[in-house]
Protein backbone atom coordinates (compact mmCIF):
# COMPACT_ATOMS: atom_id res chain seq x y z
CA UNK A 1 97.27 232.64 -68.17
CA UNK A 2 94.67 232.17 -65.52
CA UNK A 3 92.12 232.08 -68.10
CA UNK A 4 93.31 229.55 -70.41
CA UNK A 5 94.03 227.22 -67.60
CA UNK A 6 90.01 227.32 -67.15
CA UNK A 7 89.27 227.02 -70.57
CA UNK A 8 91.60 224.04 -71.11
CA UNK A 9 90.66 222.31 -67.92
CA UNK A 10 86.92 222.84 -68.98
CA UNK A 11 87.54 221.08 -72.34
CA UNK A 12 89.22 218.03 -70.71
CA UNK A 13 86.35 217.84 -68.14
CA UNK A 14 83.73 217.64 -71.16
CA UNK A 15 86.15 214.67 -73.04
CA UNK A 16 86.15 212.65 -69.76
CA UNK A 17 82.16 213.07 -69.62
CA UNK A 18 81.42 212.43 -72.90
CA UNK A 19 83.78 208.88 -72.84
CA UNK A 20 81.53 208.09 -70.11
CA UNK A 21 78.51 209.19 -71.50
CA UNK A 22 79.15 206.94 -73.99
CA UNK A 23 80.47 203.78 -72.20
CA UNK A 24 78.43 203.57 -69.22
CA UNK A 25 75.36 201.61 -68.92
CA UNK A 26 71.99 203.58 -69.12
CA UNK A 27 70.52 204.51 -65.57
CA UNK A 28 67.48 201.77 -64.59
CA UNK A 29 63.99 202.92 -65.03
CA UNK A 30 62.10 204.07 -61.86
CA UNK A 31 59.91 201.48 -60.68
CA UNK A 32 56.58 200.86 -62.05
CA UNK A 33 53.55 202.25 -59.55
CA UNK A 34 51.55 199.40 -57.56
CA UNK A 35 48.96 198.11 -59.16
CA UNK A 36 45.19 199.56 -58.17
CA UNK A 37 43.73 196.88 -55.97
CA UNK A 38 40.44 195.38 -58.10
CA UNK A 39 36.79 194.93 -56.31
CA UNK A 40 37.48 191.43 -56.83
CA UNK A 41 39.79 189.15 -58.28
CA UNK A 42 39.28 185.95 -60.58
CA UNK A 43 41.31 182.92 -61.69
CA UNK A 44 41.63 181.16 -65.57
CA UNK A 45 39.51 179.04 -66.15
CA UNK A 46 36.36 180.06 -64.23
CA UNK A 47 33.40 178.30 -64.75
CA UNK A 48 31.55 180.22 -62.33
CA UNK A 49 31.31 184.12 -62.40
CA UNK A 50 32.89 185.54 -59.42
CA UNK A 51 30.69 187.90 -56.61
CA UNK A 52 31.65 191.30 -57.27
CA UNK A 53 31.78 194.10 -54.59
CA UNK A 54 28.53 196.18 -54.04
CA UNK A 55 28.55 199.71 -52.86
CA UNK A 56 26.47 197.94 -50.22
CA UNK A 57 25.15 195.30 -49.06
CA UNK A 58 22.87 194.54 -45.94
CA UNK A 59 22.04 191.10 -44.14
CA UNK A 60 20.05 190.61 -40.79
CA UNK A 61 21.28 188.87 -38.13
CA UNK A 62 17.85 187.02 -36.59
CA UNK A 63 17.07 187.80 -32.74
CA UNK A 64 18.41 184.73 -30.71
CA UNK A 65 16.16 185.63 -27.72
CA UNK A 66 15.12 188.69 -25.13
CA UNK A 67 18.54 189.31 -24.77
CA UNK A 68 20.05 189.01 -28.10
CA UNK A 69 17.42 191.37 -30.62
CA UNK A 70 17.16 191.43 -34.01
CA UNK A 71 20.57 193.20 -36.08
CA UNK A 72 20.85 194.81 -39.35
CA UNK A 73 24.57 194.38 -40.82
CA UNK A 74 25.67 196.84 -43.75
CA UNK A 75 29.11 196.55 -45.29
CA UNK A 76 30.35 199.98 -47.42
CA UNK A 77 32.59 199.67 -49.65
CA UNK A 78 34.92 202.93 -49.61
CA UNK A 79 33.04 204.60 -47.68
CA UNK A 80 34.33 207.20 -44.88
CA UNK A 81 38.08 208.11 -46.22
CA UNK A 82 37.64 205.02 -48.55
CA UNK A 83 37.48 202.57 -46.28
CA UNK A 84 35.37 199.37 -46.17
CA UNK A 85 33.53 199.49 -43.82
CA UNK A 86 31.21 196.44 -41.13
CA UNK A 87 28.36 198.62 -39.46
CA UNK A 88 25.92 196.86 -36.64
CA UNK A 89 22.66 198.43 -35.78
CA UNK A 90 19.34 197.85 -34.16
CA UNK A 91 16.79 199.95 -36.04
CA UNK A 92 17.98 203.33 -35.95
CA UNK A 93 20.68 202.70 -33.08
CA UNK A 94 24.34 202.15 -33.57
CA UNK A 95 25.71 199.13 -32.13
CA UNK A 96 29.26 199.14 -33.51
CA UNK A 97 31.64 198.87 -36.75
CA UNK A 98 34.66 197.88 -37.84
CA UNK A 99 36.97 197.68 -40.73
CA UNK A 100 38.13 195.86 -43.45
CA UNK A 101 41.11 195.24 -45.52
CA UNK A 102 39.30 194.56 -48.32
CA UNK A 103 35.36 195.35 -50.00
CA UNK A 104 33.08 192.74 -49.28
CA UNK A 105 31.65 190.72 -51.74
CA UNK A 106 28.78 188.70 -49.47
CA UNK A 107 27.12 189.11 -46.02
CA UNK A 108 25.43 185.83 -44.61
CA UNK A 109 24.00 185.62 -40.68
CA UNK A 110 24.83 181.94 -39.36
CA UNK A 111 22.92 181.33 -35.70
CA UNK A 112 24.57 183.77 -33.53
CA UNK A 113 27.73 184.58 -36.36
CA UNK A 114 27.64 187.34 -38.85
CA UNK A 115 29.91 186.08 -41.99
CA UNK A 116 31.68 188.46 -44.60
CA UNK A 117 33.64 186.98 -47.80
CA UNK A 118 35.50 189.98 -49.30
CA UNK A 119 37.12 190.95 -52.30
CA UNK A 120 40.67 189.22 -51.59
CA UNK A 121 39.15 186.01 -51.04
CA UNK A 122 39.22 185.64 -46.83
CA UNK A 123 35.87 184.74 -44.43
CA UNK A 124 35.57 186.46 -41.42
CA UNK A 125 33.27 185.07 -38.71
CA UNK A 126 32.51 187.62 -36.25
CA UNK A 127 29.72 187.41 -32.76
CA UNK A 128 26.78 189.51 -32.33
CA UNK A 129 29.40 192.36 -30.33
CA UNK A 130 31.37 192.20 -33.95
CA UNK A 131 34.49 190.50 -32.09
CA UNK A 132 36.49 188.69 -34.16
CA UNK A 133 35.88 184.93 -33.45
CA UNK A 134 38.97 183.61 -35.35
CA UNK A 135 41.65 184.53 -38.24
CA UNK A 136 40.83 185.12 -41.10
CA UNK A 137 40.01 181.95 -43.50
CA UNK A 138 41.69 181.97 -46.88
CA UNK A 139 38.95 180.60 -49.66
CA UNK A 140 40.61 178.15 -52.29
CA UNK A 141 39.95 180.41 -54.89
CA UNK A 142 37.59 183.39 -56.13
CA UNK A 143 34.66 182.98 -54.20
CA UNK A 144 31.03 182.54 -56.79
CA UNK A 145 28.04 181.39 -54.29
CA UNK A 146 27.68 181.45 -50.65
CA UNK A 147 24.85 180.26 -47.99
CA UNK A 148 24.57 180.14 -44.41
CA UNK A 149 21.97 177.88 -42.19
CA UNK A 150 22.33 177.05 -38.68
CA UNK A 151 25.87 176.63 -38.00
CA UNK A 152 27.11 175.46 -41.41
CA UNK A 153 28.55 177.68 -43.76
CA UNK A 154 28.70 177.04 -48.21
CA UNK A 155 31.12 178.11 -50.43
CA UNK A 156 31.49 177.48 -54.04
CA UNK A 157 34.52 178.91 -56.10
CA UNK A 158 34.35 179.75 -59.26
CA UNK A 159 36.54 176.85 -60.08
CA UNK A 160 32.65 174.88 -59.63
CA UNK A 161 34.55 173.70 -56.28
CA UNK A 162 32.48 173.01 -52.87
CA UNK A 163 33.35 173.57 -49.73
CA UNK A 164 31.28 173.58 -46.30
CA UNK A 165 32.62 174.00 -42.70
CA UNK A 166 30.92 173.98 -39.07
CA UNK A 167 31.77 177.06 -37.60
CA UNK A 168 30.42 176.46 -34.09
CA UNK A 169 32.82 173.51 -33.94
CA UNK A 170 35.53 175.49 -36.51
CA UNK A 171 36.03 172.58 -38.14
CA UNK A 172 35.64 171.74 -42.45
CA UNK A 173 32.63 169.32 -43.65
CA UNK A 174 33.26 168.87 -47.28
CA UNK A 175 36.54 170.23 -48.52
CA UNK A 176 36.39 171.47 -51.90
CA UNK A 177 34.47 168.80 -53.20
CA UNK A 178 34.77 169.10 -57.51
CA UNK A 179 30.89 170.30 -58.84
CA UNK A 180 32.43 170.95 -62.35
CA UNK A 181 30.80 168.05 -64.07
CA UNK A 182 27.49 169.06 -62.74
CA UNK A 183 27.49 172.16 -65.51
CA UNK A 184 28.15 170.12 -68.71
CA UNK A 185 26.43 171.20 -71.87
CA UNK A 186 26.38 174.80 -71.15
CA UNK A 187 24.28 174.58 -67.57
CA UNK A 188 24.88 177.33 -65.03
CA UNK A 189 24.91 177.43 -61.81
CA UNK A 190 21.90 179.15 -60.41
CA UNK A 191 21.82 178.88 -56.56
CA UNK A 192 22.78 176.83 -53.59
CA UNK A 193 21.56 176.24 -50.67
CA UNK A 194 22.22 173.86 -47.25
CA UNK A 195 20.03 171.46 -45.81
CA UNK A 196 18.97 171.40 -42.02
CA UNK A 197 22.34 169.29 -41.34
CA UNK A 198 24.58 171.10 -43.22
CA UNK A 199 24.47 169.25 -46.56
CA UNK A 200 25.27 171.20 -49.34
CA UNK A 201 22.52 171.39 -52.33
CA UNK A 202 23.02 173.09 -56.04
CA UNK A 203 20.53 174.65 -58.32
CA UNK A 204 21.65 174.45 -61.67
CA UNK A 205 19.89 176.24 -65.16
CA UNK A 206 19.25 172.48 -66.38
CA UNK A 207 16.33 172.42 -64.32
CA UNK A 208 18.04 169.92 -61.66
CA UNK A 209 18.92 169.71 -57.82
CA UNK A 210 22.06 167.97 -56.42
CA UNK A 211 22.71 166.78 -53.00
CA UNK A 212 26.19 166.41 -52.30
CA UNK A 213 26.77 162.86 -49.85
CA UNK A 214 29.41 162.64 -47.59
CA UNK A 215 28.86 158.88 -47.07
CA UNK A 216 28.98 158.56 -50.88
CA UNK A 217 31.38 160.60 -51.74
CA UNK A 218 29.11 162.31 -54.68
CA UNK A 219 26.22 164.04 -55.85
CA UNK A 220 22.89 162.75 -55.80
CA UNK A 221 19.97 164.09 -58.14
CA UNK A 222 17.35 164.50 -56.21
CA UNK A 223 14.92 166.69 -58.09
CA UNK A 224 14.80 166.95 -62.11
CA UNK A 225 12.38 169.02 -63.37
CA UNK A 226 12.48 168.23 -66.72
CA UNK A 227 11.63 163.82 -66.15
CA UNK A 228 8.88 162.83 -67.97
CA UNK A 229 7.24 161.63 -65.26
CA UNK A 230 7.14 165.23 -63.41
CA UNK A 231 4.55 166.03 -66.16
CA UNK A 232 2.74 162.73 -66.81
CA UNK A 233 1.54 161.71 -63.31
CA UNK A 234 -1.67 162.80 -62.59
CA UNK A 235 -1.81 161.19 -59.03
CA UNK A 236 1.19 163.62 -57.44
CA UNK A 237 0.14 164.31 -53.86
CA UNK A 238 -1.04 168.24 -53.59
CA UNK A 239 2.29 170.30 -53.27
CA UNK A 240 1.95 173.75 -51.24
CA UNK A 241 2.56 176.94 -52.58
CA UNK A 242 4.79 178.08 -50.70
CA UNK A 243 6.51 175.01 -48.99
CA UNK A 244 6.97 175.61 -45.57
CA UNK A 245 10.31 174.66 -43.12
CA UNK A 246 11.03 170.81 -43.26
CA UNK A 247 9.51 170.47 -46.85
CA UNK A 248 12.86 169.99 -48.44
CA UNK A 249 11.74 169.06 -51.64
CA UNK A 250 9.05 170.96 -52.20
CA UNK A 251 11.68 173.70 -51.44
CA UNK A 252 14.11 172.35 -54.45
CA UNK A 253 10.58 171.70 -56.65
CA UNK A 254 9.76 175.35 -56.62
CA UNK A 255 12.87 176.46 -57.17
CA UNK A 256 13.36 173.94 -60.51
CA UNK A 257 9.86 174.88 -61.50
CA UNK A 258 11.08 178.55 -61.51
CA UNK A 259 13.73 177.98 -64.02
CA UNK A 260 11.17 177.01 -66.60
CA UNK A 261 13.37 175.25 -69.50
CA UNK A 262 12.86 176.91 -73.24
CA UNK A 263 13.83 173.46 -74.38
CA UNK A 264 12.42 170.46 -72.42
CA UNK A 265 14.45 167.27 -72.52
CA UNK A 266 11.16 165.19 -71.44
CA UNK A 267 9.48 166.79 -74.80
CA UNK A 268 9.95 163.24 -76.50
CA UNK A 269 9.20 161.50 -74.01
CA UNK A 270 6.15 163.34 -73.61
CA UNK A 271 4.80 162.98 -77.04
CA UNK A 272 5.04 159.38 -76.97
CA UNK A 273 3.91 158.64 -73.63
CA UNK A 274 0.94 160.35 -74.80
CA UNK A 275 -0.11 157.63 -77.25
CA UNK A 276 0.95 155.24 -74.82
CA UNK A 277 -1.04 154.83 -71.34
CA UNK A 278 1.22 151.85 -70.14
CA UNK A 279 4.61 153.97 -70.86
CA UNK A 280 2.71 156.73 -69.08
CA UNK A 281 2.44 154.84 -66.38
CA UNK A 282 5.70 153.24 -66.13
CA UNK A 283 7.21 157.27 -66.11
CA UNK A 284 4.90 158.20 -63.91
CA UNK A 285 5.83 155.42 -61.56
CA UNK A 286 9.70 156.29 -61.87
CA UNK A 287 9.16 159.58 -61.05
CA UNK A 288 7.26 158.71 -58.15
CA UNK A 289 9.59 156.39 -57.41
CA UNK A 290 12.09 159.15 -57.38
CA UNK A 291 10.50 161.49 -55.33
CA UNK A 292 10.83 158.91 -52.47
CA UNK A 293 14.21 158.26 -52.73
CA UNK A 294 14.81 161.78 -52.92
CA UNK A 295 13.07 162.74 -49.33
CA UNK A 296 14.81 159.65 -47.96
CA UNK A 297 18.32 161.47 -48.68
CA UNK A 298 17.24 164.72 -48.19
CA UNK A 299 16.31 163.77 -44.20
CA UNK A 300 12.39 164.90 -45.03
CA UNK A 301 10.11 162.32 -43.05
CA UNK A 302 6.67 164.12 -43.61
CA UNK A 303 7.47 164.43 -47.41
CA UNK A 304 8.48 160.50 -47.39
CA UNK A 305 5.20 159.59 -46.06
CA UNK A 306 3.34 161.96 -48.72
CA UNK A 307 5.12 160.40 -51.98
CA UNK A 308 5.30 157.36 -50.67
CA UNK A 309 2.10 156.91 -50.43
CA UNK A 310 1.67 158.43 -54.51
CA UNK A 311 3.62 155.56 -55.52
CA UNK A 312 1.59 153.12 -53.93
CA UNK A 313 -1.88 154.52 -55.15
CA UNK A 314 -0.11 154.69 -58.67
CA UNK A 315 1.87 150.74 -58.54
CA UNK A 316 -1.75 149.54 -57.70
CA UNK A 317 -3.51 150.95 -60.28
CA UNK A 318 -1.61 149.98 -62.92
CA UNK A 319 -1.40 146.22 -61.32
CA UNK A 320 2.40 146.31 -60.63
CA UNK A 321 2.18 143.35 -58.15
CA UNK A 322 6.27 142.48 -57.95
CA UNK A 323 6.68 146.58 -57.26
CA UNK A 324 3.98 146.28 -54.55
CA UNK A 325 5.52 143.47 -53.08
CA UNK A 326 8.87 144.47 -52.94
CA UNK A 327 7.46 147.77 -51.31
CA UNK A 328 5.78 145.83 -48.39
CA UNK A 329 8.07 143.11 -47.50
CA UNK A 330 10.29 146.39 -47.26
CA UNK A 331 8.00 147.93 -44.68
CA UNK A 332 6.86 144.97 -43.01
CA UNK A 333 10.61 144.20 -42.34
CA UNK A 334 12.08 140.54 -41.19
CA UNK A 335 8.81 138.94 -40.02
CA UNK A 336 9.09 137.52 -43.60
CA UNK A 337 10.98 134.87 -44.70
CA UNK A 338 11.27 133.28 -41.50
CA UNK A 339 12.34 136.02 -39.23
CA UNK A 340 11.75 136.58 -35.69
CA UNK A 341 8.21 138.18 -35.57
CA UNK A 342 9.51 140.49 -32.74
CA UNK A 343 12.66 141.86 -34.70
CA UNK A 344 12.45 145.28 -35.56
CA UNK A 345 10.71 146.57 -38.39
CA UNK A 346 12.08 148.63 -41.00
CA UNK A 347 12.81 152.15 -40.19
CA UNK A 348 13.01 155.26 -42.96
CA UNK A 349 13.72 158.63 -41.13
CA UNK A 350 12.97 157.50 -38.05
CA UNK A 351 9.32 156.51 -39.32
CA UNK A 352 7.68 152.33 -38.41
CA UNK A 353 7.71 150.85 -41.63
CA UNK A 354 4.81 148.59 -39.96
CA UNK A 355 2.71 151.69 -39.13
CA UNK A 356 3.30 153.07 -42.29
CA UNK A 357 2.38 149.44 -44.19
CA UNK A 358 -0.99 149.53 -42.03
CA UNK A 359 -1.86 152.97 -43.53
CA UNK A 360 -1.43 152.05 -47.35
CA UNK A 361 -2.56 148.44 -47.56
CA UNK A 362 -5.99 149.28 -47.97
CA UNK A 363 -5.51 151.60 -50.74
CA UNK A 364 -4.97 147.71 -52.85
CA UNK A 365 -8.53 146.53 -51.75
CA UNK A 366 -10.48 147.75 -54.79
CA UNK A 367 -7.79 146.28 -57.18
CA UNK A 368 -9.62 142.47 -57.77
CA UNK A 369 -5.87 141.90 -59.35
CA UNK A 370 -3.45 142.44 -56.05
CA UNK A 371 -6.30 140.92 -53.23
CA UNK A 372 -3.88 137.58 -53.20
CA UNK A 373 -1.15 140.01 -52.13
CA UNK A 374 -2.99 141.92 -49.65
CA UNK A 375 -4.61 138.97 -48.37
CA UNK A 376 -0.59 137.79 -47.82
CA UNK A 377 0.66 140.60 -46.47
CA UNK A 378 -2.55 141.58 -43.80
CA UNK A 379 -1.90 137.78 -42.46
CA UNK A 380 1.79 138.59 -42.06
CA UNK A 381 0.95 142.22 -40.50
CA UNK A 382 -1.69 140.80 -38.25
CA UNK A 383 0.47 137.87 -36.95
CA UNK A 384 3.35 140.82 -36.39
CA UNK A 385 0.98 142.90 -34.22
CA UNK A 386 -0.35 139.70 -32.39
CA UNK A 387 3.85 138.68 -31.41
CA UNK A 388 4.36 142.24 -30.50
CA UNK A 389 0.93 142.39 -28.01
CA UNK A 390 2.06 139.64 -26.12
């Protein structure tokens, strides 16, 4: 009796399991594992290639006086119990280290500021002691170039977007300023740089230079190393080798130079300026003429002088008198025209357009063509310095 109460209470137990077996819902999957964090991480649509994370990467902080020496920064990524890792030294001697949450990607030095950009897109500016000098910055996307100079600090996503901030002052310069259109027709971007004042500058594979201008709003070409004119002039002023600190453009030059074009678009132009000295001149002029406009924006007064004075050797000897004139009635400033002989002459980068007049007018003297216009404009410079000595 006791038995068959088991048995029969066993065969109802496997009914009821089996009804439910077959009218219940399945049980939910176990959730899926995180996902492995990446080196770095990138965005559709990137125009740029992202920086990837290094095993290392080193970056010297300059000395900043007796005090403040010379420091070598390393950043490991997974290093000791695979953790990224900010080391400090001078020479051989620890100084300190901290951590990261994430690899770093770049290590720039700005004045007294070491910078990091890692892997999940943040900058951290940290002092000379490795303190912390403020949160964390978020970039606007997958970070593709940085530079450092000075204070300022360069960014460019690889969405081909620009951004620049002050970080003595912690405050943002250009704010992701659209460099996209730069890169048409297959152009890369090849480096970037800052100018003494914190004006961002790109490098691209097309063999051309862009300033970006906060007062206009957009980028201005200042060097092209594939204009006709680059190769036609034969009266460039002598560039140094290796351009030293305040030769802006020479900078750019040798960097454009480097890229070396397969294809030259001034090819063309080249072949028919050849069988044409006048249209050889006239390109050689425009570049020239570039050149000067380009140390003008780029804040270099020495390199002003030293092109400005290889367009005025080259206007003269091809006769250009309206070019000429337009040049010095610039320099001399508003003792033309019935100005004021005292008012102030024309200023370029803090150089006297007067001073610099007096230094190129008699390069026109052995053109018999342009003596009526230096005759003109030595009587106006004369009467200028007479007004101004008494």
């Amino acid at each position: 009796m006791y038995s068959f109460n088991v048995k029969r209470r066993a065969s109802t137990d496997l009914r009821v399991a089996s009804k439910r077996l077959h009218t219940s819902p399945p049980p939910a999957p176990p959730p899926a594992p995180p996902p492995a964090v990446s080196a770095t991480y990138t965005a559709p649509g990137a125009i740029v290639a992202p920086l990837a994370a290094a095993g290392r990467l080193t970056a010297v902080l300059p000395a900043a006086g007796p005090e403040l020496p010379e420091l070598q920064l390393e950043a490991e990524h997974g290093g000791t119990a695979g953790l990224h890792l900010l080391t400090c030294r001078q020479g051989a001697e620890f100084r300190w280290r901290t951590v990261l949450s994430s690899p770093a990607v770049a290590l720039r030095c700005c004045e007294e500021r070491c910078l990091a950009w890692t892997a999940d897109g943040s900058l951290l500016c940290l002092s000379r002691a490795g303190r912390l000098l403020l949160p964390p910055l978020a970039m606007p996307g997958p970070v593709a170039r940085v530079a450092a100079r000075g204070r300022h600090v360069l960014v460019v996503t690889c969405a081909a977007e620009v951004s620049t901030w002050d970080v003595r002052a912690v405050a943002a310069r250009v704010r992701r300023e659209p460099a996209a259109h730069l890169l048409r027709g297959g152009a890369r971007l090849t480096g970037c740089t800052l100018t003494e004042d914190g004006r961002p500058v790109l490098v691209v594979s097309s063999g051309r230079a862009y300033l970006y201008s906060e007062t206009m709003a957009g980028w201005q070409l200042v060097t092209d190393g594939r204009a006709p004119g680059a190769a036609l002039s034969e009266v460039q002023p002598q560039l140094p080798a290796a351009p030293a600190s305040g030769q802006a453009l020479a900078v750019l030059m040798a960097q454009v130079r480097r890229l070396r074009p397969a294809a030259p678009a001034a090819a063309p132009a080249l072949a028919a300026a050849a069988a044409d000295p006048q249209l050889a001149a006239d390109a050689a002029a425009s570049f020239l003429d570039s050149q000067v406009a380009a140390a003008v924006a780029l804040g270099s007064p020495g390199e002003y002088s030293l092109w400005l004075a290889a367009l005025f050797r080259q206007l003269a000897s091809c006769g250009d008198e309206a070019r000429l004139r337009d040049l010095c009635e610039r320099l001399l400033g508003p003792a033309h025209s019935g100005a004021s002989l005292s008012a102030s002459p024309t200023a370029e980068l803090g150089l006297d357009g007067r001073t610099l007049l007096k230094e190129l007018l008699p390069l026109l003297v052995s053109h018999l063509s342009l003596q009526r216009l230096y005759t003109e404009i030595k009587d106006q410079l004369d009467c200028v310095e007479l007004a101004d000595s008494i």
